[in-house]
Protein backbone atom coordinates (compact mmCIF):
# COMPACT_ATOMS: atom_id res chain seq x y z
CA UNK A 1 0.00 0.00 0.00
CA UNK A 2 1.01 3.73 -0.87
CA UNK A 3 2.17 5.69 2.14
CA UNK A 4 -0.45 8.20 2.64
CA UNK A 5 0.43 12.28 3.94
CA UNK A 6 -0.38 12.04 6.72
CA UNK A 7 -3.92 14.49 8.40
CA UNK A 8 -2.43 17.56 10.03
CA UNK A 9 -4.71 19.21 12.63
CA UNK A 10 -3.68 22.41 15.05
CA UNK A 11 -5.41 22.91 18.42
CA UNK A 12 -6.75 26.41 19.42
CA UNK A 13 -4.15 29.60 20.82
CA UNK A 14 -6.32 29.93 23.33
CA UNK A 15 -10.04 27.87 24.75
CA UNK A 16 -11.98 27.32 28.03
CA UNK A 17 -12.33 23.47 26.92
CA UNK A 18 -10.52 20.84 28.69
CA UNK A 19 -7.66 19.27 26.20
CA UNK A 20 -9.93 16.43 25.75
CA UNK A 21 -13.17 18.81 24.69
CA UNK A 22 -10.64 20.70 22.51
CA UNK A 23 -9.54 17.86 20.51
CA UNK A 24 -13.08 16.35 20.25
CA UNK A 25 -14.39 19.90 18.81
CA UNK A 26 -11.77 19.84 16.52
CA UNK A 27 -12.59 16.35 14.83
CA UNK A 28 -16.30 17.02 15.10
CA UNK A 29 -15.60 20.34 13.57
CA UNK A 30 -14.03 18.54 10.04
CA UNK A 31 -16.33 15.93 9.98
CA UNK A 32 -19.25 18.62 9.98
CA UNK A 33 -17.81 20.04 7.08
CA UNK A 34 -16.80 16.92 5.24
CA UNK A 35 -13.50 17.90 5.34
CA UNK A 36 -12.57 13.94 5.99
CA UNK A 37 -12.33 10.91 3.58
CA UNK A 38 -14.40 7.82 4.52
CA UNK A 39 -12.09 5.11 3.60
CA UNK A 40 -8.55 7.32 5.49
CA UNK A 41 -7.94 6.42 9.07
CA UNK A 42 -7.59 9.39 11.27
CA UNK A 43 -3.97 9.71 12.94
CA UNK A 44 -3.30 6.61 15.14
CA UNK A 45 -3.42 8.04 19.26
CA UNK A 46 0.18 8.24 19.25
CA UNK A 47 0.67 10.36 16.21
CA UNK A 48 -1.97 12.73 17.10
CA UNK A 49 -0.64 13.35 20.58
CA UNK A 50 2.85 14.06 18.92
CA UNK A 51 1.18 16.69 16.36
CA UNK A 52 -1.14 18.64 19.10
CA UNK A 53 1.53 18.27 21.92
CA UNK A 54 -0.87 16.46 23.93
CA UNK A 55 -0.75 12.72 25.99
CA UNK A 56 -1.53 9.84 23.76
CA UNK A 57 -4.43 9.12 26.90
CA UNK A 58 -6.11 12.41 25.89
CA UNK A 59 -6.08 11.72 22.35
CA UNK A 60 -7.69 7.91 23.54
CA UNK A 61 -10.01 10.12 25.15
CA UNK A 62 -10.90 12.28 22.53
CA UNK A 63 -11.45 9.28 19.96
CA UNK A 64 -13.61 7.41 22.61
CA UNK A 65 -15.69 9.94 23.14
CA UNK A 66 -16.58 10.32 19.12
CA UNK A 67 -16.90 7.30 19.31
CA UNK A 68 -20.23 8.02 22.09
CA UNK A 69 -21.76 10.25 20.12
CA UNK A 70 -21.60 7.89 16.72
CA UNK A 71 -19.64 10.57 15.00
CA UNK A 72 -16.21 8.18 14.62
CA UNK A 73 -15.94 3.90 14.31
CA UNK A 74 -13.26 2.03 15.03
CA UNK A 75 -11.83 -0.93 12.94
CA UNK A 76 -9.66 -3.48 14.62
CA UNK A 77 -6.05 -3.47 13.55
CA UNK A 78 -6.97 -0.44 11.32
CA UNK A 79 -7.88 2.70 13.41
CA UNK A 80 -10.16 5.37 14.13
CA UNK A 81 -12.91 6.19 10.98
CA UNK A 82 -15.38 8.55 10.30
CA UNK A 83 -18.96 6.67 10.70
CA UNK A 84 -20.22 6.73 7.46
CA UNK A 85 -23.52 7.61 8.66
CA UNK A 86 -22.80 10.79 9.54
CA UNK A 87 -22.36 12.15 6.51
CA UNK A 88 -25.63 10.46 5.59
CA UNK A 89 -27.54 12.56 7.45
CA UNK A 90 -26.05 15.61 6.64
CA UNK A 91 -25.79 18.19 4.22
CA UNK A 92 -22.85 19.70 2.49
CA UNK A 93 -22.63 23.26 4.67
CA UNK A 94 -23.11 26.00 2.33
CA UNK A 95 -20.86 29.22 2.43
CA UNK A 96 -22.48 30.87 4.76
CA UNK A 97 -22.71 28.04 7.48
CA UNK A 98 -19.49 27.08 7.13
CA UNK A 99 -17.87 30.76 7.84
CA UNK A 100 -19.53 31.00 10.58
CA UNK A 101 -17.06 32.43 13.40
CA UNK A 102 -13.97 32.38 11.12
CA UNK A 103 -11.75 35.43 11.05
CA UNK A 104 -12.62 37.82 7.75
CA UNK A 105 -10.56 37.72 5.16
CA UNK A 106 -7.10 39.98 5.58
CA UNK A 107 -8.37 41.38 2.11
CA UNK A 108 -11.74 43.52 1.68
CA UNK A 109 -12.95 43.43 -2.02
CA UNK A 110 -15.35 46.65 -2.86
CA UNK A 111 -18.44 45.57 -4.96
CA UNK A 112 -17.85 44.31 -8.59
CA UNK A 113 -19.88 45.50 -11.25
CA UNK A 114 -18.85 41.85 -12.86
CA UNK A 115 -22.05 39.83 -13.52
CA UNK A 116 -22.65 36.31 -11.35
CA UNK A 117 -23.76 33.35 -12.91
CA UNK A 118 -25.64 31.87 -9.61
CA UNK A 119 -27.50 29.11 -10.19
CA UNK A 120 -27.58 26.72 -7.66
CA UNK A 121 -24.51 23.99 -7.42
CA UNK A 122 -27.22 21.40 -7.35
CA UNK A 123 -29.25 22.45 -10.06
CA UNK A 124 -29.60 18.66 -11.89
CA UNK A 125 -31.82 18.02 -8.62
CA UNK A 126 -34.28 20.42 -9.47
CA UNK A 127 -37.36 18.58 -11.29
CA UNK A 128 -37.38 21.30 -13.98
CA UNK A 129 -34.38 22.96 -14.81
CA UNK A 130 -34.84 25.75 -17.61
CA UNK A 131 -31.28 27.32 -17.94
CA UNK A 132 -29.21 27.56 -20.36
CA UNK A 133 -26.03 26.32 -21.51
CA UNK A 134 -26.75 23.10 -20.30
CA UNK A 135 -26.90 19.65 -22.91
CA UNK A 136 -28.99 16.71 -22.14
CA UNK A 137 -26.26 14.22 -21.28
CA UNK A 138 -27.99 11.13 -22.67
CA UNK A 139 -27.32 13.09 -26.04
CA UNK A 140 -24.05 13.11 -25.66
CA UNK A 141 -21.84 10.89 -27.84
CA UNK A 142 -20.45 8.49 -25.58
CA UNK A 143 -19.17 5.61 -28.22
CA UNK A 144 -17.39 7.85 -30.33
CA UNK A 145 -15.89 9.85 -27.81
CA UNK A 146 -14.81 6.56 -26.07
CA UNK A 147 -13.56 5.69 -29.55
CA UNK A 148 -11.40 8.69 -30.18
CA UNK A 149 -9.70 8.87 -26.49
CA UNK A 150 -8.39 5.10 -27.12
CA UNK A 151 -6.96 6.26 -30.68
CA UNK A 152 -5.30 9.31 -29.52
CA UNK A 153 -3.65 7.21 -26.27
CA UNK A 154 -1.63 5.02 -29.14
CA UNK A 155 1.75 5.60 -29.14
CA UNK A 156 2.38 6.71 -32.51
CA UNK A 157 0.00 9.78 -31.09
CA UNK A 158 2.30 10.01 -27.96
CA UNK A 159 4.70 12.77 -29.12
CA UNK A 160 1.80 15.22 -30.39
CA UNK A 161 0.68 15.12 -26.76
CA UNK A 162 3.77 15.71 -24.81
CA UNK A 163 5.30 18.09 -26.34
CA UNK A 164 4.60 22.13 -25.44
CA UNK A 165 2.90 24.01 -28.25
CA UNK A 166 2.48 27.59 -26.97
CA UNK A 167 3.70 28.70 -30.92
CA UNK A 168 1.11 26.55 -32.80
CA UNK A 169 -1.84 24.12 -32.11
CA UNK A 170 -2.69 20.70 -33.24
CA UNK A 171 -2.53 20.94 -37.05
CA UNK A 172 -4.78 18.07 -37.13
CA UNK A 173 -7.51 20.12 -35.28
CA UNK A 174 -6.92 23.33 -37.44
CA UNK A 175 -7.53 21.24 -40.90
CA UNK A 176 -10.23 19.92 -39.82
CA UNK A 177 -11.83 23.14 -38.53
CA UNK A 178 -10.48 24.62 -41.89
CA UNK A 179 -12.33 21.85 -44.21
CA UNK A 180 -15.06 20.44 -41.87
CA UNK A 181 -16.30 23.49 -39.96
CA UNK A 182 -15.78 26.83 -41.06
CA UNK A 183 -16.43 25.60 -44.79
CA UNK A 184 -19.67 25.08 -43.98
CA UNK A 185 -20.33 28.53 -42.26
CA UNK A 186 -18.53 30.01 -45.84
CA UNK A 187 -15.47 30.59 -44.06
CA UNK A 188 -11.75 30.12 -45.82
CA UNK A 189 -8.73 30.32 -43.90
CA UNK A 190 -5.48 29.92 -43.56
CA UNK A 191 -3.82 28.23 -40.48
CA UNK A 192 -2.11 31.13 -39.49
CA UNK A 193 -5.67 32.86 -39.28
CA UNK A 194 -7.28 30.87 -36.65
CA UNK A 195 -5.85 29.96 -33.21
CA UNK A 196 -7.50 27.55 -30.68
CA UNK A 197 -9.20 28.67 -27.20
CA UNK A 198 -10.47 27.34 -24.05
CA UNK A 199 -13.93 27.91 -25.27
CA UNK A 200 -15.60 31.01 -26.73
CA UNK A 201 -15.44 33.13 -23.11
CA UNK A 202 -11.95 32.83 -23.60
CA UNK A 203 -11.59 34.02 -27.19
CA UNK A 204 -13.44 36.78 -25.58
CA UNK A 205 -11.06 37.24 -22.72
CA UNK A 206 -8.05 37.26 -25.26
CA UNK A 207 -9.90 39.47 -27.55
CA UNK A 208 -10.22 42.12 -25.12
CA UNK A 209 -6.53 41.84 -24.06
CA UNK A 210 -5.55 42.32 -27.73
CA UNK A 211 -7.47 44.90 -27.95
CA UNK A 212 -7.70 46.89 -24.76
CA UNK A 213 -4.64 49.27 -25.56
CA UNK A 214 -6.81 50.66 -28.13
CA UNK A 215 -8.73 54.06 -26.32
CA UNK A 216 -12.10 53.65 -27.12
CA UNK A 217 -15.29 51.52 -25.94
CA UNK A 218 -16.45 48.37 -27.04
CA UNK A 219 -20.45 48.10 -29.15
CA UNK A 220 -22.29 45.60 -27.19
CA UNK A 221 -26.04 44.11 -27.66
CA UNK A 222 -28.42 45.00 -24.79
CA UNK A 223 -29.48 42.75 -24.27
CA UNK A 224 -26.79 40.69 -24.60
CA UNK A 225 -24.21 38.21 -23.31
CA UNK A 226 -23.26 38.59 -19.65
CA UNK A 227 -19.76 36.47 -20.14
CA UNK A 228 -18.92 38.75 -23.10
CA UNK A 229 -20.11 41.90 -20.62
CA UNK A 230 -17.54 40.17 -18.10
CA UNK A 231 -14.78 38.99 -20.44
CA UNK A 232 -14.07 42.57 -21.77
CA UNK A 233 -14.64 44.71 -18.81
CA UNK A 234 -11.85 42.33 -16.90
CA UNK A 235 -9.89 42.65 -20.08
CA UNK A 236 -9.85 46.86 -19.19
CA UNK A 237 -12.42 47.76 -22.40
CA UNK A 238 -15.30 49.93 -21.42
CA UNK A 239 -18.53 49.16 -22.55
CA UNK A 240 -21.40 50.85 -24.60
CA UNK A 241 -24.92 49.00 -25.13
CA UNK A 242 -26.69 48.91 -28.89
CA UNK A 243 -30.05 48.08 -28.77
CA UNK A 244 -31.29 45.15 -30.47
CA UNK A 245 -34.82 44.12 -32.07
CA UNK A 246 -36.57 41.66 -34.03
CA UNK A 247 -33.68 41.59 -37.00
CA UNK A 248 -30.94 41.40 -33.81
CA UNK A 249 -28.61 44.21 -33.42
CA UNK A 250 -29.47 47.87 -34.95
CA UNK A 251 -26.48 49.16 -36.69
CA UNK A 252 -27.63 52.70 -36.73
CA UNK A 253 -27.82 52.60 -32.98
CA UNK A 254 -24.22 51.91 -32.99
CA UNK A 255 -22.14 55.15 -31.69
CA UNK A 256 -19.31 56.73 -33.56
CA UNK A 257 -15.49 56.25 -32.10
CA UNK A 258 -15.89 52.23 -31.23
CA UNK A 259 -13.22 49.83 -31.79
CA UNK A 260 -15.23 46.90 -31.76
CA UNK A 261 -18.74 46.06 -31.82
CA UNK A 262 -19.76 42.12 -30.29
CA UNK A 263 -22.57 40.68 -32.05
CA UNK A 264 -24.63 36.98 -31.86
CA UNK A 265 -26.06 37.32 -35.01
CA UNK A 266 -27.50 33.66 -35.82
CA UNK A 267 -28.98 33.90 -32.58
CA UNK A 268 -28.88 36.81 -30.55
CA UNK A 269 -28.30 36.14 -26.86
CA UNK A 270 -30.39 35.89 -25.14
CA UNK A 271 -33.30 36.92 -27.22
CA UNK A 272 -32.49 34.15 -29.93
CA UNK A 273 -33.60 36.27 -33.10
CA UNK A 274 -31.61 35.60 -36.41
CA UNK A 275 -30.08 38.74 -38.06
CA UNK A 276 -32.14 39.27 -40.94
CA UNK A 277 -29.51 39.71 -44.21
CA UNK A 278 -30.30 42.93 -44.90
CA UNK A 279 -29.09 44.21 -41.33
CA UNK A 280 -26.21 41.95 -42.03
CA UNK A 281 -25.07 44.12 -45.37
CA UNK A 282 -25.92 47.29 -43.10
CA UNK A 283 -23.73 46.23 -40.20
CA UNK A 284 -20.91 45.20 -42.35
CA UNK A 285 -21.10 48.94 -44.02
CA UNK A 286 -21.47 50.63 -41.15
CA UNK A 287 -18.42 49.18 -39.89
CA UNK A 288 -16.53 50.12 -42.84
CA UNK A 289 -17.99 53.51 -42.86
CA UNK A 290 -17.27 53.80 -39.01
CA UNK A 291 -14.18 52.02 -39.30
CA UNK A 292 -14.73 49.33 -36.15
CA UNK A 293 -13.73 45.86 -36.21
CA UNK A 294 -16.65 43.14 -35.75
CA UNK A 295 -16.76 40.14 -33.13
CA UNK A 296 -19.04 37.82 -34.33
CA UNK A 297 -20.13 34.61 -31.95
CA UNK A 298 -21.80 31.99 -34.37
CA UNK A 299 -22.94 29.84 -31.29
CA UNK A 300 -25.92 27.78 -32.23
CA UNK A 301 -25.72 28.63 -35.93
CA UNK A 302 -26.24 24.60 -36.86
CA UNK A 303 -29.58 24.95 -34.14
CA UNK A 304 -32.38 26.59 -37.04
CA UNK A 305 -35.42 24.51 -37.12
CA UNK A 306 -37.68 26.69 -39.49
CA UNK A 307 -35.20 28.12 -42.00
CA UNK A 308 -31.40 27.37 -43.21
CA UNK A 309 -28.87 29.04 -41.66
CA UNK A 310 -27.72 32.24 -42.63
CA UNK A 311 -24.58 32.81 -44.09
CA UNK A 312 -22.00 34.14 -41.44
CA UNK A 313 -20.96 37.73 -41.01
CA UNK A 314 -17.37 36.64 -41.78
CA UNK A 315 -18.06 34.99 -45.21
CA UNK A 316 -19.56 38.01 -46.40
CA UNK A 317 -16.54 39.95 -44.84
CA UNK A 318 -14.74 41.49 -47.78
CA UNK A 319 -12.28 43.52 -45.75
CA UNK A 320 -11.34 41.54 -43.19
CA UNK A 321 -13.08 43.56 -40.23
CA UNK A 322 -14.82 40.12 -38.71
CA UNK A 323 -13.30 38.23 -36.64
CA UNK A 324 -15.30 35.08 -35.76
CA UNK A 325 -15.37 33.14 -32.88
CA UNK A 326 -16.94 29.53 -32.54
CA UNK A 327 -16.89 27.01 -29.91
CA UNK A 328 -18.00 23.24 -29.37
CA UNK A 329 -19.55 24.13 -25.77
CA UNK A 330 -23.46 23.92 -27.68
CA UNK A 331 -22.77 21.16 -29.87
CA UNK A 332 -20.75 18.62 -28.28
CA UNK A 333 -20.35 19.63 -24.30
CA UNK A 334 -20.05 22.85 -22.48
CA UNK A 335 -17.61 20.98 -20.39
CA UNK A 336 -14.97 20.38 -23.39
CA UNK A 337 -13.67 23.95 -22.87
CA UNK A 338 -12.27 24.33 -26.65
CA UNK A 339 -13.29 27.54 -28.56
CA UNK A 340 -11.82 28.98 -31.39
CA UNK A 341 -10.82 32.81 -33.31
CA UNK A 342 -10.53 33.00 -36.89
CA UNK A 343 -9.15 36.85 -37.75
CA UNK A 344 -6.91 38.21 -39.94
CA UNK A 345 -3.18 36.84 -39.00
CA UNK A 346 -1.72 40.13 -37.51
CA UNK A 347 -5.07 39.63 -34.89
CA UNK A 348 -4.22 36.33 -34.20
CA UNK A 349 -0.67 36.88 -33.81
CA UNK A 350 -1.14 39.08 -31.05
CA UNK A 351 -3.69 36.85 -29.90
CA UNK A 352 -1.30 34.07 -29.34
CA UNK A 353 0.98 36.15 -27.47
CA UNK A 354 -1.83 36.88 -24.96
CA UNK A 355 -2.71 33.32 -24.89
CA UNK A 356 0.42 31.78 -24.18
CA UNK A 357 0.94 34.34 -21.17
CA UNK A 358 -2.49 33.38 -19.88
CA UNK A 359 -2.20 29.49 -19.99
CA UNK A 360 0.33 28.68 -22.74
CA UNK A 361 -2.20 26.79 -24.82
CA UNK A 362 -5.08 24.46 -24.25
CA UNK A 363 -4.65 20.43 -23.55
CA UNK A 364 -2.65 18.82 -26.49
CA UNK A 365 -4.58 15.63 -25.78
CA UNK A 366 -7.97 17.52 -25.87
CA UNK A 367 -7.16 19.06 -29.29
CA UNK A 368 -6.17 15.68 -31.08
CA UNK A 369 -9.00 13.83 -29.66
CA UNK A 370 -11.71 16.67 -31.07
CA UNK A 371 -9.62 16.63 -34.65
CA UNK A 372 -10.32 12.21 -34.54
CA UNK A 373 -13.81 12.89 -33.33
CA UNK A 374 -14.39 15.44 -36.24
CA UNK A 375 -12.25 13.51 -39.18
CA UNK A 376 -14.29 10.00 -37.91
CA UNK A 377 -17.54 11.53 -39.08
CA UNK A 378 -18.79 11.45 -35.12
CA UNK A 379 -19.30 15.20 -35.16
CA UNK A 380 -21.82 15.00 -38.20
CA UNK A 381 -23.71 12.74 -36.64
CA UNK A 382 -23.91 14.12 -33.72
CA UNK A 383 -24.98 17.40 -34.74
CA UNK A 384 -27.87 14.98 -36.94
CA UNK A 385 -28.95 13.68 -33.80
CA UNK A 386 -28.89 16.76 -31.47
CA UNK A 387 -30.98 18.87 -33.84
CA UNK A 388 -33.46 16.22 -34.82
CA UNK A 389 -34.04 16.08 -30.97
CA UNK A 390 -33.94 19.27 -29.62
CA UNK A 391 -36.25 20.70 -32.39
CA UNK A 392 -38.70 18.16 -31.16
CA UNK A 393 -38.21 20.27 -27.51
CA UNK A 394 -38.13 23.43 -29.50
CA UNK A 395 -41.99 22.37 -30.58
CA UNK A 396 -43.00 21.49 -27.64
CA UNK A 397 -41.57 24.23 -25.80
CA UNK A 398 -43.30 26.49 -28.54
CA UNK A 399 -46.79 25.27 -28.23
CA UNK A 400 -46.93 25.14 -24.25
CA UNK A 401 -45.69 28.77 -24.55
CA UNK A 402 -48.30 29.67 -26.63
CA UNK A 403 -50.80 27.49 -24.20
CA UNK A 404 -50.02 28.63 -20.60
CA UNK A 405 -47.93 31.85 -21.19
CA UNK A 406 -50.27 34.14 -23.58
CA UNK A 407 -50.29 36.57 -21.02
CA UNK A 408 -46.38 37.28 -21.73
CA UNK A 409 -44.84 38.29 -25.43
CA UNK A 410 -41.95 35.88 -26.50
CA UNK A 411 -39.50 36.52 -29.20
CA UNK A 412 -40.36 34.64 -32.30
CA UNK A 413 -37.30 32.38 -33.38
CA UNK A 414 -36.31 29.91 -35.60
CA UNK A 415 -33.92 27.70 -33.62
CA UNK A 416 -31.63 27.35 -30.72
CA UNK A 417 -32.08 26.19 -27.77
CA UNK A 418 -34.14 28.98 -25.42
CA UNK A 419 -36.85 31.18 -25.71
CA UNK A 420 -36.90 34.48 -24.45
CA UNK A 421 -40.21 35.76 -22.58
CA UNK A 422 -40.81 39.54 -21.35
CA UNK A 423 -44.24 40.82 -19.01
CA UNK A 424 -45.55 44.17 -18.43
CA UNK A 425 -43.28 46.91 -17.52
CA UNK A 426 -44.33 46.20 -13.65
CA UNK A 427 -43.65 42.84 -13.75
CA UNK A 428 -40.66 40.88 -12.00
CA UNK A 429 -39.02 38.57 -13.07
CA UNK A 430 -36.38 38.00 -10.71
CA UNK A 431 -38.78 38.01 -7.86
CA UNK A 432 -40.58 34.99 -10.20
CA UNK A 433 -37.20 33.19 -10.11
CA UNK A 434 -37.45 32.89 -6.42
CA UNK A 435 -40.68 31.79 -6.27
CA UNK A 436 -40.29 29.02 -8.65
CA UNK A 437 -37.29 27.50 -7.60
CA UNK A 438 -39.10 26.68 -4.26
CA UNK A 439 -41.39 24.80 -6.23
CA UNK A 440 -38.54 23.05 -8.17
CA UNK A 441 -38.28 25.05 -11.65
CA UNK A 442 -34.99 27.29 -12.68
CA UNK A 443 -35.14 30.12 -14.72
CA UNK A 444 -32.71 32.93 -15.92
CA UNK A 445 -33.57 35.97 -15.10
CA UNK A 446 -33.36 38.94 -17.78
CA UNK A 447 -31.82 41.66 -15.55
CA UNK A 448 -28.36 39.80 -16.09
CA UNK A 449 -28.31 40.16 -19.64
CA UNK A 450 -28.58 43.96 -19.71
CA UNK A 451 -25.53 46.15 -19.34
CA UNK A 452 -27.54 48.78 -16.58
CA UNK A 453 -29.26 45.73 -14.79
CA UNK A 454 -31.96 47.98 -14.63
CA UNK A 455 -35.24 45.37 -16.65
CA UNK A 456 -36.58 43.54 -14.57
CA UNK A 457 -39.37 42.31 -16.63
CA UNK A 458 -37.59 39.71 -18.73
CA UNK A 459 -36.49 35.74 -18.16
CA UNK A 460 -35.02 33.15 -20.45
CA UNK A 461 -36.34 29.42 -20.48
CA UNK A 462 -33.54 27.15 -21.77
CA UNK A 463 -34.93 23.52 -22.64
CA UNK A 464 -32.03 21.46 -23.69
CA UNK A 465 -31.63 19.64 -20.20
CA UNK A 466 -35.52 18.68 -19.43
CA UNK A 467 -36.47 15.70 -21.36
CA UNK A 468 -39.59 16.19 -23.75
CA UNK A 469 -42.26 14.50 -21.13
CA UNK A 470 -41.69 17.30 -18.75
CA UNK A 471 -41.52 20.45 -20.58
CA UNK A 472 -45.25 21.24 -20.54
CA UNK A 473 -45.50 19.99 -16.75
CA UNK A 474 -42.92 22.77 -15.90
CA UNK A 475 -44.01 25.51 -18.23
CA UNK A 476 -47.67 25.21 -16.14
CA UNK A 477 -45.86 25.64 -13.03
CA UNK A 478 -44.69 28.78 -14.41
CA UNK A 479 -47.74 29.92 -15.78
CA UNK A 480 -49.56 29.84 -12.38
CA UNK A 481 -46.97 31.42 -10.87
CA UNK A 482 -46.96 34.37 -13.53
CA UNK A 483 -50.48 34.56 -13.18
CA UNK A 484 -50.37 35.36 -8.81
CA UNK A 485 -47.51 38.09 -9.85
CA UNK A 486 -49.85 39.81 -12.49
């Protein structure tokens, strides 16, 4: 057997308990928090007595009085456990329980105008779970993926993995991004024109690095998305909201003397309209016009149940001003972290720079096994499966909207993965949030999606997580609750 580190534990500077009550308090006091493994023995008597400076008979003591009160078991010729019932009957503290009498922090952070995602930890517990950016995970690919992670563990794939590649990325990945992905979204680069990221938040993130020493604000839908809103105000870019409507983002809204504007055009987040193709030839003019450089995110561009998708804001870039960010966080798994930035080369020069200061480059291992998943045909197939089943979803979420919600206006779309619902100017949303997750239903609530945080009247109902049989149970659940609010 492995020798294990051994537990380290401290007693008090100063208490009124007895050395026995002091050691017992600090035992019960981990196991309360589940700060202690099941199958580890706590220190043996002697070992413990050495470590608090005590006598091995208080330690016995101490252990034999756990022992009383059920909170410790003890295992001949193996030692002193924690009794697995205990943690049985409790629950994990939260935050606030467990800092209860601990000593503040030496540091005092003033209030961040940074936007929280705070759903709860828990949130797969919840019966009905409408947020977004979640994927159903019986959807997700298991086979192939199994598939792909034994080919790229052979050995002949060995020195791709080991190696550190903070100048370049897996060329396997980038041709088939360049031939499999982008072609498809009317896109034709070079390798030297796209660079991978951990996800599209990051792209972001780097983005706004690249771009921060430039003086002047960055265009932003508002509504819009909160981890872009994040992303470039930590980056050191100011912010200045566009307003967006049924055709997505209005280019004539956009303000003069911005270096970049951020735009979701195949489906605007969070209201999940499609930039109609006129707006499309207006925004790309305007930006020549106002000379600003364009951050498109095609997230959910394969997700269009009504219509084909549109052609992307970068293939009908003629001078370069797009630079186009895509990730596999909607398609494959949120938990994949692996983005991407296609831009013109000087862009994505710098943009490797930044990169490799933040975290080098992403996981060698992950990039090899997404190019094999890709070149195997997997990806297709997947993307077959996950639209043929979440337009079914997209239906039904439709129809019970139309049923149980007529009292509210929701944004006509023609894909994705969310629907976006807005009440009377009086009505409040975020107060609704509470009130249905006691009853076991999530929502998103609108006011984090706008720059001000100042609409209150809005909430997003993601559906990819709940299966098909429960969508209309939960949408009735929110109807009668929107019903005692109006």
């Amino acid at each position: 057997m492995s020798k294990q580190s051994p537990l380290f534990f401290r007693l008090p500077e100063s208490s009124n308990l007895s050395l026995r009550n002091q050691v017992c308090e600090l035992i019960s006091s981990a196991i309360t928090m589940k700060s202690l493994s099941l199958d580890r023995p706590l220190p043996s008597c002697r070992l413990l007595a050495e470590q608090l400076g005590v006598s091995r008979n208080t330690v016995f003591a101490a252990y034999s009085q756990l022992i009383d009160l059920e909170l410790l078991i003890a295992r001949d010729r193996s030692g002193y456990y924690v009794n697995p019932e205990v943690y049985k009957k409790t629950d994990t503290p939260t935050s606030g329980t467990a800092d209860v009498g601990k000593t503040p922090a030496p540091v005092q952070f003033a209030p961040t105008d940074m936007i929280p995602i705070d759903n709860p930890v828990d949130w797969t517990h919840y019966p009905y779970p409408f947020i977004y950016n979640q994927i159903d995970p019986n959807l997700f690919p298991v086979d192939g993926w199994r598939e792909c992670s034994r080919l790229v563990l052979g050995r002949k794939q060995i020195p791709l993995l080991m190696g550190d590649s903070v100048e370049s990325d897996s060329p396997n990945l980038i041709e088939q991004l360049r031939q499999r992905l982008l072609a498809t979204r009317g896109i034709f680069a070079n390798p030297d024109e796209i660079l991978i990221t951990l996800g599209a938040q990051n792209a972001l993130y780097v983005l706004g690095m690249v771009f921060a020493q430039f003086n002047l604000p960055i265009a932003m839908e508002n509504p819009g998305f909160l981890g872009g809103f994040n992303a470039f105000k930590m980056a050191g870019n100011d912010l200045v909201g566009v307003p967006v409507d049924l055709d997505g983002l209005i280019p004539s809204a956009i303000p003069d003397r911005v270096k970049m504007v951020f735009t979701t055009p195949s489906h605007q987040f969070p209201t999940m309209v499609t930039m109609a193709q006129a707006r499309r030839e207006e925004l790309l003019a305007t930006a020549k016009a106002k000379d600003f450089l364009i951050i498109e995110d095609d997230y959910e561009a394969e997700m269009n149940y009504l219509a084909k998708s549109s052609p992307s804001l970068r293939a009908m870039d003629s001078d370069q001003r797009v630079i186009y960010v895509g990730s596999f966080s909607k398609t494959v798994s949120p938990g994949i972290r692996v983005g991407f930035i296609v831009a013109h080369r000087d862009i994505i020069r710098e943009a490797r720079i930044v990169r490799g200061t933040m975290f080098r480059h992403p996981p060698n291992i992950l990039q090899e096994m997404i190019a094999i998943f890709i070149r195997l045909g997997h990806y297709d197939a997947h993307l077959r499966n996950i639209e043929r089943r979440y337009k079914k979803r997209w239906q039904a979420m439709r129809n019970a909207i139309a049923t149980h919600l007529p009292m509210l206006e929701y944004t006509r779309n023609m894909g994705g993965t969310s629907f976006w619902l807005t009440g009377p100017d009086h009505f409040d949303a975020t107060f609704l949030r509470e009130r249905l997750r006691e009853r076991g239903v999530l929502i998103d609530k609108g006011q984090s999606f706008f720059l001000e945080g100042d609409r209150k009247n809005c909430f997003r109902l993601g559906f990819a997580f709940v299966p098909v049989s429960k969508l209309e149970e939960g949408i009735k659940i929110i109807a009668e609750e929107v019903k005692r609010l109006l």
